[in-house]
C-alpha atoms as a PDB file:
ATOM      1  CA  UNK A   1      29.136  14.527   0.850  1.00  0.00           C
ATOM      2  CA  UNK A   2      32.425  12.097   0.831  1.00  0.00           C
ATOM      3  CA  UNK A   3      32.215  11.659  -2.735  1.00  0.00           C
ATOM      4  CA  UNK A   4      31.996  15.427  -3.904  1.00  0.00           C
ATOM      5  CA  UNK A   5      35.494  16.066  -2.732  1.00  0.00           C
ATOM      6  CA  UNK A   6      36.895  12.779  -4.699  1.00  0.00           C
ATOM      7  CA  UNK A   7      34.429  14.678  -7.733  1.00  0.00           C
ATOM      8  CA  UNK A   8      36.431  17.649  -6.992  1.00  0.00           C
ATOM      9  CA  UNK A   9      40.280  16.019  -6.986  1.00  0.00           C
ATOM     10  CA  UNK A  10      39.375  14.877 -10.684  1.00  0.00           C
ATOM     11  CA  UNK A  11      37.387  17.920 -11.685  1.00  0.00           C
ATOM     12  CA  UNK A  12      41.005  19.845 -11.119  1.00  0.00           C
ATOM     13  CA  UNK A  13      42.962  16.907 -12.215  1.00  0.00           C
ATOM     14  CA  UNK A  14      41.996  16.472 -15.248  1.00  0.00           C
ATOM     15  CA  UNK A  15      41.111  19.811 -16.308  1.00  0.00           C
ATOM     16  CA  UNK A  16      44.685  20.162 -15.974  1.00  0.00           C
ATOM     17  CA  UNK A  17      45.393  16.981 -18.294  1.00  0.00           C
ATOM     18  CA  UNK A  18      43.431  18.216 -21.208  1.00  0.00           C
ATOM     19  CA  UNK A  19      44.192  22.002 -21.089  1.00  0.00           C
ATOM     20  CA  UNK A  20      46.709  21.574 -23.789  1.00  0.00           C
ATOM     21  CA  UNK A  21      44.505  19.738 -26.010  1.00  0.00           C
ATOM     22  CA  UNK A  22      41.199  21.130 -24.948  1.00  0.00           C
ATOM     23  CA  UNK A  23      41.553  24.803 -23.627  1.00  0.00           C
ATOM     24  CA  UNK A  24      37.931  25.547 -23.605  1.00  0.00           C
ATOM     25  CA  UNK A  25      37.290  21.999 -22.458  1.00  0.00           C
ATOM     26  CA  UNK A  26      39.538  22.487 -19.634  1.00  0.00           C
ATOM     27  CA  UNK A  27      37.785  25.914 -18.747  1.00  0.00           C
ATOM     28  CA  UNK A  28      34.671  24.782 -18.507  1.00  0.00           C
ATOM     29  CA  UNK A  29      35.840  21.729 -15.707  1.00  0.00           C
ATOM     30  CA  UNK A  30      37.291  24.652 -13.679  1.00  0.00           C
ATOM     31  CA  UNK A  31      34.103  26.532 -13.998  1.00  0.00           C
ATOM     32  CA  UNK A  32      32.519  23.527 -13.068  1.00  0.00           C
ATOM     33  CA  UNK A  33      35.183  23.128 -10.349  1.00  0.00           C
ATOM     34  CA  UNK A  34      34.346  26.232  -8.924  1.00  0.00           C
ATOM     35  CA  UNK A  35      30.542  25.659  -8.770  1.00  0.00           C
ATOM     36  CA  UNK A  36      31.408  22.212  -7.195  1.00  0.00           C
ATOM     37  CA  UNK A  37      33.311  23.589  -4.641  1.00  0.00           C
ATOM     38  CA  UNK A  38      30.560  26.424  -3.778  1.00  0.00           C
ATOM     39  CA  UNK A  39      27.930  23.801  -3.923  1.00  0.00           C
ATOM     40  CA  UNK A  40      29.345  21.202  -1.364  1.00  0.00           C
ATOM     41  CA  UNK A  41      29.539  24.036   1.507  1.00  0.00           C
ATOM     42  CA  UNK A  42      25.797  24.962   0.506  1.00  0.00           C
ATOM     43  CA  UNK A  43      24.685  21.496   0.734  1.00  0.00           C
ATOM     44  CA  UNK A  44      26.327  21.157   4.164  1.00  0.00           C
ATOM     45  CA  UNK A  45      24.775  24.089   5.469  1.00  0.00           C
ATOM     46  CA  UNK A  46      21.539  23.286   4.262  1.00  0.00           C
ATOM     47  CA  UNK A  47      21.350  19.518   5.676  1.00  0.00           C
ATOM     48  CA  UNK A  48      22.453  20.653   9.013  1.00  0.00           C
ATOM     49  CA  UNK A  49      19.747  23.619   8.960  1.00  0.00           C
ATOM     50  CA  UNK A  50      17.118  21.110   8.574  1.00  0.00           C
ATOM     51  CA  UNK A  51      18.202  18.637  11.282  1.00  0.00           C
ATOM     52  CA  UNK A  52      18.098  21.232  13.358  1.00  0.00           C
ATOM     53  CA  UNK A  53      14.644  23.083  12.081  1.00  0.00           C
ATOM     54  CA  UNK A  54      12.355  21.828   9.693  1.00  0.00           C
ATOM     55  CA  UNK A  55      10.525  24.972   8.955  1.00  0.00           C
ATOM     56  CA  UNK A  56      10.936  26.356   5.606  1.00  0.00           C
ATOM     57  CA  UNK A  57      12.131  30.041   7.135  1.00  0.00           C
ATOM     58  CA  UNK A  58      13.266  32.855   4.389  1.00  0.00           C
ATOM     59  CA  UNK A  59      16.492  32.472   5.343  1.00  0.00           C
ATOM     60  CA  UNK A  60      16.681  28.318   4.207  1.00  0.00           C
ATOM     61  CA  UNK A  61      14.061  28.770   1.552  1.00  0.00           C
ATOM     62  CA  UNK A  62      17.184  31.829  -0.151  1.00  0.00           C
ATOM     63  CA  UNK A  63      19.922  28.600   0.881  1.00  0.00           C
ATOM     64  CA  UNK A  64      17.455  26.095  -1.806  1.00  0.00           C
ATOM     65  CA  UNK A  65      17.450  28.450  -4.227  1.00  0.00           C
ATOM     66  CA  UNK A  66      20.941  29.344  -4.292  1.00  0.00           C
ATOM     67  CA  UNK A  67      21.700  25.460  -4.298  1.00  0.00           C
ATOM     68  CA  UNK A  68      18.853  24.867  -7.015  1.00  0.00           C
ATOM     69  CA  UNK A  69      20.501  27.898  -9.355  1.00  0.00           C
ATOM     70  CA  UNK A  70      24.471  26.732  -8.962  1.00  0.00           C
ATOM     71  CA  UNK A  71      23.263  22.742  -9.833  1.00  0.00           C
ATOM     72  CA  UNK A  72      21.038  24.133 -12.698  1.00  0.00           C
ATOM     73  CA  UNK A  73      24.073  26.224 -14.042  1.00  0.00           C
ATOM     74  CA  UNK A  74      26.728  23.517 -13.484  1.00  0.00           C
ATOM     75  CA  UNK A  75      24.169  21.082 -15.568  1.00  0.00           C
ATOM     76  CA  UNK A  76      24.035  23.698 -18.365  1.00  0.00           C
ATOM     77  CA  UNK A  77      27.965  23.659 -18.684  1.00  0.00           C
ATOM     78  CA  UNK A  78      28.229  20.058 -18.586  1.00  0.00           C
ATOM     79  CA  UNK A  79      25.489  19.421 -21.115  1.00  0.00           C
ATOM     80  CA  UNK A  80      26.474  21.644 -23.903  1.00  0.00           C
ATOM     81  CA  UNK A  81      30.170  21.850 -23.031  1.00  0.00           C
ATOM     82  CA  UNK A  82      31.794  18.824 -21.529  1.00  0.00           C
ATOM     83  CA  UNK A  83      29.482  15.872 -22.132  1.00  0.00           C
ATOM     84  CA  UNK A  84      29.909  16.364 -26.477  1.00  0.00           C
ATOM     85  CA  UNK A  85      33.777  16.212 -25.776  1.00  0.00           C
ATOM     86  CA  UNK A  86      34.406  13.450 -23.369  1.00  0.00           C
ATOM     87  CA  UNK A  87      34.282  10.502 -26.105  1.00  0.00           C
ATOM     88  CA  UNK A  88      38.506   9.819 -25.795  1.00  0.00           C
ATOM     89  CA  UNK A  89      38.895  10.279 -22.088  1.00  0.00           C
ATOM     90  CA  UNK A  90      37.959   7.134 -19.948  1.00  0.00           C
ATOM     91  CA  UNK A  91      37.983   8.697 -16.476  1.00  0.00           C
ATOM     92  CA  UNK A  92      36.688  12.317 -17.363  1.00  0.00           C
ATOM     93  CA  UNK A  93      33.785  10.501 -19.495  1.00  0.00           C
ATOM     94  CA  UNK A  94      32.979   8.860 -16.204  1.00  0.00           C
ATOM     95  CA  UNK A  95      33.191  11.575 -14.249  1.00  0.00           C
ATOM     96  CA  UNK A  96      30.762  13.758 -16.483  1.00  0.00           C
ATOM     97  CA  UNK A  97      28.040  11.143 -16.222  1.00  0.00           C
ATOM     98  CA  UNK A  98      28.332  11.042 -12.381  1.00  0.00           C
ATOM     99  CA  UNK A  99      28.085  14.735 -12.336  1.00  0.00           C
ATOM    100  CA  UNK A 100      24.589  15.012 -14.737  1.00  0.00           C
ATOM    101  CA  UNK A 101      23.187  12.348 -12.072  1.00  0.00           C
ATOM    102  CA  UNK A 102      24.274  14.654  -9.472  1.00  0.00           C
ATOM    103  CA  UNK A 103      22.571  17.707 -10.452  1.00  0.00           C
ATOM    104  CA  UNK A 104      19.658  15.648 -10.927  1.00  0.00           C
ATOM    105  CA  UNK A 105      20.118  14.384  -7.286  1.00  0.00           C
ATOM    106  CA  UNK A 106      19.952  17.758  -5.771  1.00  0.00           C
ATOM    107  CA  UNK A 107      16.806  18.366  -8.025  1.00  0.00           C
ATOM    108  CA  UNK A 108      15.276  15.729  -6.495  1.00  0.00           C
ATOM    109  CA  UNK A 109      16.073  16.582  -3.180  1.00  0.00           C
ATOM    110  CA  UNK A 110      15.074  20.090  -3.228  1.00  0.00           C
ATOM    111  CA  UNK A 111      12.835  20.907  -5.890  1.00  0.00           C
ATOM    112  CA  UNK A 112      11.080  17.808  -7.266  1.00  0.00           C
ATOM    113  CA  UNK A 113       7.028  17.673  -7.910  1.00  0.00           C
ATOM    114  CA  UNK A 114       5.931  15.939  -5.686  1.00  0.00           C
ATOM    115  CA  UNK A 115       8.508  16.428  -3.289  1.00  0.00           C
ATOM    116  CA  UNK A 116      10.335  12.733  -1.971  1.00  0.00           C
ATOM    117  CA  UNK A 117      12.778  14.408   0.698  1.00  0.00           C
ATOM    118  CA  UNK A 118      12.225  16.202   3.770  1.00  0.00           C
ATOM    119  CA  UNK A 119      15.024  18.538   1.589  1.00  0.00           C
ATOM    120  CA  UNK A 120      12.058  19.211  -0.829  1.00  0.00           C
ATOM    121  CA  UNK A 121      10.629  22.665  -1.171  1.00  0.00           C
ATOM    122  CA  UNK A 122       6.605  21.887  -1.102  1.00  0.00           C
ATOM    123  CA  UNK A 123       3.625  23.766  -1.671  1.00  0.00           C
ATOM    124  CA  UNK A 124       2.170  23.305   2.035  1.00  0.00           C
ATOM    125  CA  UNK A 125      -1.589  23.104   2.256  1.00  0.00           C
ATOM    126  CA  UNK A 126      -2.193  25.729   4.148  1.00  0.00           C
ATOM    127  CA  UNK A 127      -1.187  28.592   1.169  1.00  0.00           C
ATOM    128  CA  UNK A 128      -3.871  27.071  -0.719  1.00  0.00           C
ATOM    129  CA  UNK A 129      -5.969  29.870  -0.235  1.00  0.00           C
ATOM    130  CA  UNK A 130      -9.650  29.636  -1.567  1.00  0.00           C
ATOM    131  CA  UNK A 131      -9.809  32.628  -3.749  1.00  0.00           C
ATOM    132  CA  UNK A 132     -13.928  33.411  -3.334  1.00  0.00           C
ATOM    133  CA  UNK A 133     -13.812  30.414  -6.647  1.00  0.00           C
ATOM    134  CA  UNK A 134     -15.593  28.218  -4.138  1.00  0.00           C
ATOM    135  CA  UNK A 135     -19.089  27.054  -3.198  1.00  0.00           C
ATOM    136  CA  UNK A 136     -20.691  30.047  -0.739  1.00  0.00           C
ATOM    137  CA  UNK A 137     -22.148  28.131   2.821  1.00  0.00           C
ATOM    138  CA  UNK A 138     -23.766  29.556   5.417  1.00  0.00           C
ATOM    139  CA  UNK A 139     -22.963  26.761   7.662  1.00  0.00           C
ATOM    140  CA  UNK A 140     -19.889  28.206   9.802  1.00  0.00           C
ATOM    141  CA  UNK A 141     -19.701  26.093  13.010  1.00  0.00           C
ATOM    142  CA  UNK A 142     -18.728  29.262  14.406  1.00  0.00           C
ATOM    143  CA  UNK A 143     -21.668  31.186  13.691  1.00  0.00           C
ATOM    144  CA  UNK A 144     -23.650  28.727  14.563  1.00  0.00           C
ATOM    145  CA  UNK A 145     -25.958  29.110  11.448  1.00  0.00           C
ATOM    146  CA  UNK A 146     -26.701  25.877   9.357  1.00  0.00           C
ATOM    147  CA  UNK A 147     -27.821  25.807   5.449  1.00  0.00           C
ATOM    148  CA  UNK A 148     -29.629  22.641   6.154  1.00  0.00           C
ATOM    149  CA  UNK A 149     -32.185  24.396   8.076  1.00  0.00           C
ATOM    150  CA  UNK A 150     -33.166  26.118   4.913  1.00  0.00           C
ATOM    151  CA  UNK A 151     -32.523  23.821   2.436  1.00  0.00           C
ATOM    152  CA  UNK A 152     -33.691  24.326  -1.331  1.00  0.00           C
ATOM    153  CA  UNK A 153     -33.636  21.349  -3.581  1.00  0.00           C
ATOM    154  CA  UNK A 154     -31.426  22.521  -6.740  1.00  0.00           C
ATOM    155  CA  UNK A 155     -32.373  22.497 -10.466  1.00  0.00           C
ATOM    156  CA  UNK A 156     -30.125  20.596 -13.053  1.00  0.00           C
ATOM    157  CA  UNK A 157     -26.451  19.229 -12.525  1.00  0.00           C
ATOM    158  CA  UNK A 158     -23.238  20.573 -11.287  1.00  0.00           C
ATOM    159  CA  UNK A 159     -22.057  22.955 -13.421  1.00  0.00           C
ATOM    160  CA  UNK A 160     -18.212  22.199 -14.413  1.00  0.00           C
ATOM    161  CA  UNK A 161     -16.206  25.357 -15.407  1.00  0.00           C
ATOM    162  CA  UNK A 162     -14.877  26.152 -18.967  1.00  0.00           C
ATOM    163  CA  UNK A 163     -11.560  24.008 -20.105  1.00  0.00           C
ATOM    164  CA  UNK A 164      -8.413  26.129 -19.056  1.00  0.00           C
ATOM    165  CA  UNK A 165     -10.463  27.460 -16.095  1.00  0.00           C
ATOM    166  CA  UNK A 166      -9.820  25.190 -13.650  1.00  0.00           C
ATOM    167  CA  UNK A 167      -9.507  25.213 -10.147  1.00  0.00           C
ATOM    168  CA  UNK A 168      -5.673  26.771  -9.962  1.00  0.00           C
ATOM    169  CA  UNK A 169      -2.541  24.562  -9.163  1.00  0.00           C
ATOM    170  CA  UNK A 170      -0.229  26.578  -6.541  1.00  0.00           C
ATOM    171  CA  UNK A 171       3.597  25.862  -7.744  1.00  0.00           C
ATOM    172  CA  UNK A 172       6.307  25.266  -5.719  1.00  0.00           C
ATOM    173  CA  UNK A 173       8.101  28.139  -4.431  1.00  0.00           C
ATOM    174  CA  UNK A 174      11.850  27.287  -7.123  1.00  0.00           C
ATOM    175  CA  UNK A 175       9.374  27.195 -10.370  1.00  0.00           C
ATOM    176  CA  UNK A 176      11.199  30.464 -11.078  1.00  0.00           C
ATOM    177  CA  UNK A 177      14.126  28.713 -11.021  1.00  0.00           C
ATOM    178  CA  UNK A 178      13.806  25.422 -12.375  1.00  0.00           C
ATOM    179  CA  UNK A 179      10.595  23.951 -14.148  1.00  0.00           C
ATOM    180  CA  UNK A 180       7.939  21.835 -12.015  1.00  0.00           C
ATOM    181  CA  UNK A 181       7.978  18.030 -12.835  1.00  0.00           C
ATOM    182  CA  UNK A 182       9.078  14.684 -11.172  1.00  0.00           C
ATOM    183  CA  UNK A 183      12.917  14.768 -12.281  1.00  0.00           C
ATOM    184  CA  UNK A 184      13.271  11.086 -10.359  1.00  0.00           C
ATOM    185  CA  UNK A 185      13.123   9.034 -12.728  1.00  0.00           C
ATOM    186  CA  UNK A 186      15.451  10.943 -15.220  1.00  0.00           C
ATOM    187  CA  UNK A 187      17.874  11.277 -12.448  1.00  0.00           C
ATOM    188  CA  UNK A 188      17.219   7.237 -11.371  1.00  0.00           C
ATOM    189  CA  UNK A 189      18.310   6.447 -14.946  1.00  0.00           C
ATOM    190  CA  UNK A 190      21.187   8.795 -15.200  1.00  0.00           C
ATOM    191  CA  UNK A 191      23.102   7.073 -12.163  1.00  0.00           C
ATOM    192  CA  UNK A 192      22.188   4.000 -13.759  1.00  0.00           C
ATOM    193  CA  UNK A 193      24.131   4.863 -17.104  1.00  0.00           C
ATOM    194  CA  UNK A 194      27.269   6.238 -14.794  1.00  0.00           C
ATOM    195  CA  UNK A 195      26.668   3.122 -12.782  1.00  0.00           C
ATOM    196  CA  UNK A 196      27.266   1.206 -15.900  1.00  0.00           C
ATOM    197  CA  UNK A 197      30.134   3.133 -17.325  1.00  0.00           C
ATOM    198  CA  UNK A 198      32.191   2.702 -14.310  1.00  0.00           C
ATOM    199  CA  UNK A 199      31.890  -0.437 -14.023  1.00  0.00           C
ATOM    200  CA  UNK A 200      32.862  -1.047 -17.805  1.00  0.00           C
ATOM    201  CA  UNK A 201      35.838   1.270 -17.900  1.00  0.00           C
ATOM    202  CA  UNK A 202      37.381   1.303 -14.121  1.00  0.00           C
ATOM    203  CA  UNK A 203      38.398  -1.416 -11.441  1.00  0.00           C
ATOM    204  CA  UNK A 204      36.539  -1.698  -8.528  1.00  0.00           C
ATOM    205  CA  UNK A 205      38.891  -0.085  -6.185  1.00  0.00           C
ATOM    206  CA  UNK A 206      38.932   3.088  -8.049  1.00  0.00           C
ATOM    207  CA  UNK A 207      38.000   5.954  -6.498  1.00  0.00           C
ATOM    208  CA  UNK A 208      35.734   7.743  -8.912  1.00  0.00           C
ATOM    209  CA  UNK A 209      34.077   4.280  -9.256  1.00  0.00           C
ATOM    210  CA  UNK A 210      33.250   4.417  -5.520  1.00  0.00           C
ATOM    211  CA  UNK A 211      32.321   7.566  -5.543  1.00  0.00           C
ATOM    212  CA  UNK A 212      29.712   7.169  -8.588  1.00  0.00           C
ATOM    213  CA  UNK A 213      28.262   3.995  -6.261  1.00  0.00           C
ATOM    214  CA  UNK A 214      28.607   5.801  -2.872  1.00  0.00           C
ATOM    215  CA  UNK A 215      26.254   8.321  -4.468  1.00  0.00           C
ATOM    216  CA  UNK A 216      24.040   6.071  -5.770  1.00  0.00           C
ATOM    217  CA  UNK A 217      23.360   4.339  -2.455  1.00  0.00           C
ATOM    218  CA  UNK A 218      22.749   7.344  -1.170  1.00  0.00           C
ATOM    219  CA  UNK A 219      20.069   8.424  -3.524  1.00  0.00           C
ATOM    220  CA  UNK A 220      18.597   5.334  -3.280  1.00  0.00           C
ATOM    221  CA  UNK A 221      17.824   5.668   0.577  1.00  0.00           C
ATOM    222  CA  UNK A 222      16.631   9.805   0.509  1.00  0.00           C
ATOM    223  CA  UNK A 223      14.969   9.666  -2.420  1.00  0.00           C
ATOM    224  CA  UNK A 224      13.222   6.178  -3.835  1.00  0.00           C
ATOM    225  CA  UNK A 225      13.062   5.073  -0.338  1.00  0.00           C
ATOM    226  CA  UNK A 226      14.991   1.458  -1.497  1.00  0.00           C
ATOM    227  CA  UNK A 227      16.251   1.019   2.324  1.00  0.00           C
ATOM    228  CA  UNK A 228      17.287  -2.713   1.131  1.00  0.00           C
ATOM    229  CA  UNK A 229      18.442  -1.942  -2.340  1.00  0.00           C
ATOM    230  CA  UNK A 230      21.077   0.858  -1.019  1.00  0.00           C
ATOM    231  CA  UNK A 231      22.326  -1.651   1.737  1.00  0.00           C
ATOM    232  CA  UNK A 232      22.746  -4.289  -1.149  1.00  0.00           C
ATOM    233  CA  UNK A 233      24.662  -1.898  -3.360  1.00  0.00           C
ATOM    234  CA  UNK A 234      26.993  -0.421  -0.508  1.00  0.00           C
ATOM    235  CA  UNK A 235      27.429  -4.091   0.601  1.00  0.00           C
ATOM    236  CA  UNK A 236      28.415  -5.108  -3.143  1.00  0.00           C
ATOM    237  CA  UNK A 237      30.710  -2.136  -3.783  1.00  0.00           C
ATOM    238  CA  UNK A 238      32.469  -3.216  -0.367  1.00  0.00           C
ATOM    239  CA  UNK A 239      33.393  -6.055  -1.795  1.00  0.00           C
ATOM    240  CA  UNK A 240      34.261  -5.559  -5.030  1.00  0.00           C
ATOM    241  CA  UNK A 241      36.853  -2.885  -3.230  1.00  0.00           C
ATOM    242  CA  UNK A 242      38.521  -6.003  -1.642  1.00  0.00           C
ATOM    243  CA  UNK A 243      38.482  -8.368  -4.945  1.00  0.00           C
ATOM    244  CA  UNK A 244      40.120  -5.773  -7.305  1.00  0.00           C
ATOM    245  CA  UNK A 245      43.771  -6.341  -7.988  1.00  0.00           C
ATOM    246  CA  UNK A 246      44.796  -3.524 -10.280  1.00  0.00           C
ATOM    247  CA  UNK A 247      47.670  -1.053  -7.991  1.00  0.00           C
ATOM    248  CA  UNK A 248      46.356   2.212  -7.092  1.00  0.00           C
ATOM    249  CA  UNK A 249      48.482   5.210  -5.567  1.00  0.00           C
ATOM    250  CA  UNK A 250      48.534   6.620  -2.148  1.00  0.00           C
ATOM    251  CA  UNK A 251      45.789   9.335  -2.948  1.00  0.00           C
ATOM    252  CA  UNK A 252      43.435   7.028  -4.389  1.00  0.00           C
ATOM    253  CA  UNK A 253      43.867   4.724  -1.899  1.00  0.00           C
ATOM    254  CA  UNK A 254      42.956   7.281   1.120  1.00  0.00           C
ATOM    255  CA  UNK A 255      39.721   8.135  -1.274  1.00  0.00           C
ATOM    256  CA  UNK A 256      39.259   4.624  -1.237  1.00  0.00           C
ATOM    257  CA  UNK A 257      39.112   4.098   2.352  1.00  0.00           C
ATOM    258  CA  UNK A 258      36.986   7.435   3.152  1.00  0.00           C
ATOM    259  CA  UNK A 259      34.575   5.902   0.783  1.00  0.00           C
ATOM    260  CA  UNK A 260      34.824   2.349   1.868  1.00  0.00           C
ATOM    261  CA  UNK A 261      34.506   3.980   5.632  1.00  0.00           C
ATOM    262  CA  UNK A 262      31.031   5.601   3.664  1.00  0.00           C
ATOM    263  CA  UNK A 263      29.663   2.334   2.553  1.00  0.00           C
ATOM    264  CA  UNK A 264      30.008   0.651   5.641  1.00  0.00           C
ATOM    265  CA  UNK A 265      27.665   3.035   7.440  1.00  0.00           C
ATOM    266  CA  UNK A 266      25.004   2.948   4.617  1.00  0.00           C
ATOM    267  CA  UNK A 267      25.087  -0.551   5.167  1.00  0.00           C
ATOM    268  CA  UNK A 268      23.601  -0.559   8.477  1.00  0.00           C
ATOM    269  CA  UNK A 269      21.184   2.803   7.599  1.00  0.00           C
ATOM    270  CA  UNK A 270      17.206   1.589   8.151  1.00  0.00           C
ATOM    271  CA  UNK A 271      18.564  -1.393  10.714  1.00  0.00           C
ATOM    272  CA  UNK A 272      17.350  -1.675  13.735  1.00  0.00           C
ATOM    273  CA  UNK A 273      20.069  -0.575  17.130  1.00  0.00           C
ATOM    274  CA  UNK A 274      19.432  -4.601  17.852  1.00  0.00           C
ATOM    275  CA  UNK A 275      21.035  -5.718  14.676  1.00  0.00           C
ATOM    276  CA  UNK A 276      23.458  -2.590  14.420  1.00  0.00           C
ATOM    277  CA  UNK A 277      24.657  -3.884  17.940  1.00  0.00           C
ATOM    278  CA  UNK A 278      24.937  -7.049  16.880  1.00  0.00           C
ATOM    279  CA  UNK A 279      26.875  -6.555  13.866  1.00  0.00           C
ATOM    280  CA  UNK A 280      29.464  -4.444  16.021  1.00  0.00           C
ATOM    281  CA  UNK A 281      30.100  -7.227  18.648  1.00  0.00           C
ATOM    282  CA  UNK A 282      30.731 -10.137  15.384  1.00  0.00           C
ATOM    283  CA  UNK A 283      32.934  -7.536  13.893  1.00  0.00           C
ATOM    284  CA  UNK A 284      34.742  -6.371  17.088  1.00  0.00           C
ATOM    285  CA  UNK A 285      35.288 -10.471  18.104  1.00  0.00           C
ATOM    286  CA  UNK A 286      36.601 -11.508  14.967  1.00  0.00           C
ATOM    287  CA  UNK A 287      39.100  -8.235  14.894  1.00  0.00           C
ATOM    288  CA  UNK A 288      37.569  -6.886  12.068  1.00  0.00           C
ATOM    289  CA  UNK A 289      34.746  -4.775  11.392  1.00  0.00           C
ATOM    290  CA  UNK A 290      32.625  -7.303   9.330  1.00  0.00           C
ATOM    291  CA  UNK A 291      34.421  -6.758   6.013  1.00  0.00           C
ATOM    292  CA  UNK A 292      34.007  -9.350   3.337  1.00  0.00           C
ATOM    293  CA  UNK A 293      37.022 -11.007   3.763  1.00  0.00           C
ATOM    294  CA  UNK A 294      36.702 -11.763   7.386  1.00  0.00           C
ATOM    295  CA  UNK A 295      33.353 -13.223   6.447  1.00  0.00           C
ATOM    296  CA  UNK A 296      34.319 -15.084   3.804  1.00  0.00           C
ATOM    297  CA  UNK A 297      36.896 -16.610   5.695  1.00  0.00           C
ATOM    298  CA  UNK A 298      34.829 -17.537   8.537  1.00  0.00           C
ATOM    299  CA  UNK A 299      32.235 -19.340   6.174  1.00  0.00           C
ATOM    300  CA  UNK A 300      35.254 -20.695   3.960  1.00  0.00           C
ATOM    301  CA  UNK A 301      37.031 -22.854   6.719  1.00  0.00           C
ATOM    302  CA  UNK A 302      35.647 -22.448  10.042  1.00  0.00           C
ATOM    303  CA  UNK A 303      39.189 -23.977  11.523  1.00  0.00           C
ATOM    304  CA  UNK A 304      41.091 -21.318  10.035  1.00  0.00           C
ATOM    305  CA  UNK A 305      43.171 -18.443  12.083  1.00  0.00           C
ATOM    306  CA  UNK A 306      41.903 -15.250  10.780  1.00  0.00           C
ATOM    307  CA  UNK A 307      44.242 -12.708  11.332  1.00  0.00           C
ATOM    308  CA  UNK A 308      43.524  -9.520  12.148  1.00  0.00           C
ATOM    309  CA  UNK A 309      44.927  -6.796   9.619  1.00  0.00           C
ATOM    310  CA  UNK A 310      46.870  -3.903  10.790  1.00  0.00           C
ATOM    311  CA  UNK A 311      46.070  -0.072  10.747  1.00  0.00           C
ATOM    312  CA  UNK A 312      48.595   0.283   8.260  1.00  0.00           C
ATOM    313  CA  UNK A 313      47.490  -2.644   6.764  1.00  0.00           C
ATOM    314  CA  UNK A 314      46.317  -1.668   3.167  1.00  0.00           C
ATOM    315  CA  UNK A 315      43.029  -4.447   2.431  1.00  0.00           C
ATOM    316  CA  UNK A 316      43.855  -6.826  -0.369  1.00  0.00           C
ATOM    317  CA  UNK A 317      43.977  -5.518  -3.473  1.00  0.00           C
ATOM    318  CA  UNK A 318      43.813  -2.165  -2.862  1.00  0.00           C
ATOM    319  CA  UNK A 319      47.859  -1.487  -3.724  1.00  0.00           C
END
């Protein structure tokens, strides 16, 4: 994902800001560094497995785990190390709330109950095996023997069984790893709350802000299925990338535009190739690629020479 690596640039920047002040503080981000870092290559491989094969084989159900254990860790660390300490740093309290809804996000993905990805490791139907608990029939279709021929009326009710001795609920294959449950809303609320504290303490064209919303957007579309809310929000972030006028450096600004780059696609995700077409042939005739400046300008003064920015051309108010 786009916005790990910006995760990552921080994670070792500012580790190294607060090791003077913070020693185990700054440990714990490189620990957390090095788990982010081992994650990202994980979650790469295991995407691309399942575009390309959708069975859960051995081989990708080990891949879940592994991802499952290193995000269960890395939340461990940042609950009972990082997130207690982050009160007088602006950006690292940020970036500590992004990373809890993170975790969360790759919970979601791969281990939530019921599952709400194709990433998701279920319990298929087919291992619920009847374990001689059930009614007995003689009326196999393939033995060609039916109980109705000899039916007997039956005395009295069903019979239920005792409480606790219930018909048994399989569990998903990562309960030894992580605990069963429906972690989406949790995790929906947690990128709320780093939604909220980026927006309070950074300007819109920061990086980490982007990547918090990138992120968001994302979740939205693979796992509460908000097709329209995660175009909204990667529209809105677009522009709110153009409006800012705080100066950023030459790193942040490539972040920027990687993530910007980012938005733009998840704008057009769930589209149909009609619209998606369209929207490429307004953006390639008006030299621009539909951002919210050329739009604005269009609707603003529809007499006005919009001029077509450069490829060195940093967008307003990025610098």
């Amino acid at each position: 994902m786009a916005s790990s690596e910006v995760d990552q640039k921080f994670l070792g920047k500012l580790a190294k800001a607060v090791e003077n002040d913070n020693a185990l503080l700054a440990q714990v981000l490189f620990k957390i560094l090095g788990l982010s870092i081992n994650l990202s290559s994980q979650l790469i491989s295991a995407r691309k497995q399942r575009r390309h094969d959708s069975a859960q084989t051995p081989a990708a159900l080990e891949l879940y785990f592994h991802i499952i254990w290193l995000s269960r860790e890395g939340l461990v660390l940042l609950e009972q190390y990082v997130i207690p300490m982050v009160g007088n740093y602006v950006e690292l309290k940020v970036l500590a709330y992004k990373l809890r809804a993170s975790f969360y996000h790759i919970f979601v993905l791969f281990a939530n109950t019921p599952p709400v990805s194709t990433m998701g490791i279920g319990t298929p139907e087919s291992s619920r095996i009847d374990k001689g608990k059930g009614i007995a029939r003689d009326d196999d279709p393939e033995s060609g023997h039916s109980s109705l021929q000899h039916a007997q009326p039956l005395e009295g009710g069903p019979v239920n069984p005792p409480p606790g001795f219930g018909p048994e609920r399989p569990e998903p294959p990562s309960a030894f790893l992580l605990k069963p449950g429906d972690y989406l809303p949790q995790a929906h609320r947690y990128f709320q709350e780093a939604v909220q504290l980026a927006e309070t303490l950074l300007w819109g064209s920061h990086s980490l802000r982007l990547s918090v919303k990138t992120e968001y957007a994302a979740f939205l579309y693979e796992c509460v299925h908000d097709t329209e809310g995660s175009r909204k929000l990667a529209k809105d972030t677009i522009a709110e990338v153009y409006e800012a006028t705080e100066g950023i450096d030459n790193d942040m600004f490539t972040d920027a535009c990687e993530l910007v780059t980012v938005l733009g696609k998840m704008m057009k995700r769930g589209l149909g190739s009609s619209t998606t077409l369209r929207s490429r042939a307004q953006g390639s005739s008006s030299g621009t690629q539909g951002t919210p400046r050329a739009e604005q300008a269009a609707e603003g003064n529809a007499s006005a020479t919009v001029t077509p920015a450069t490829p060195n051309e940093p967008p307003p108010g990025m610098i």
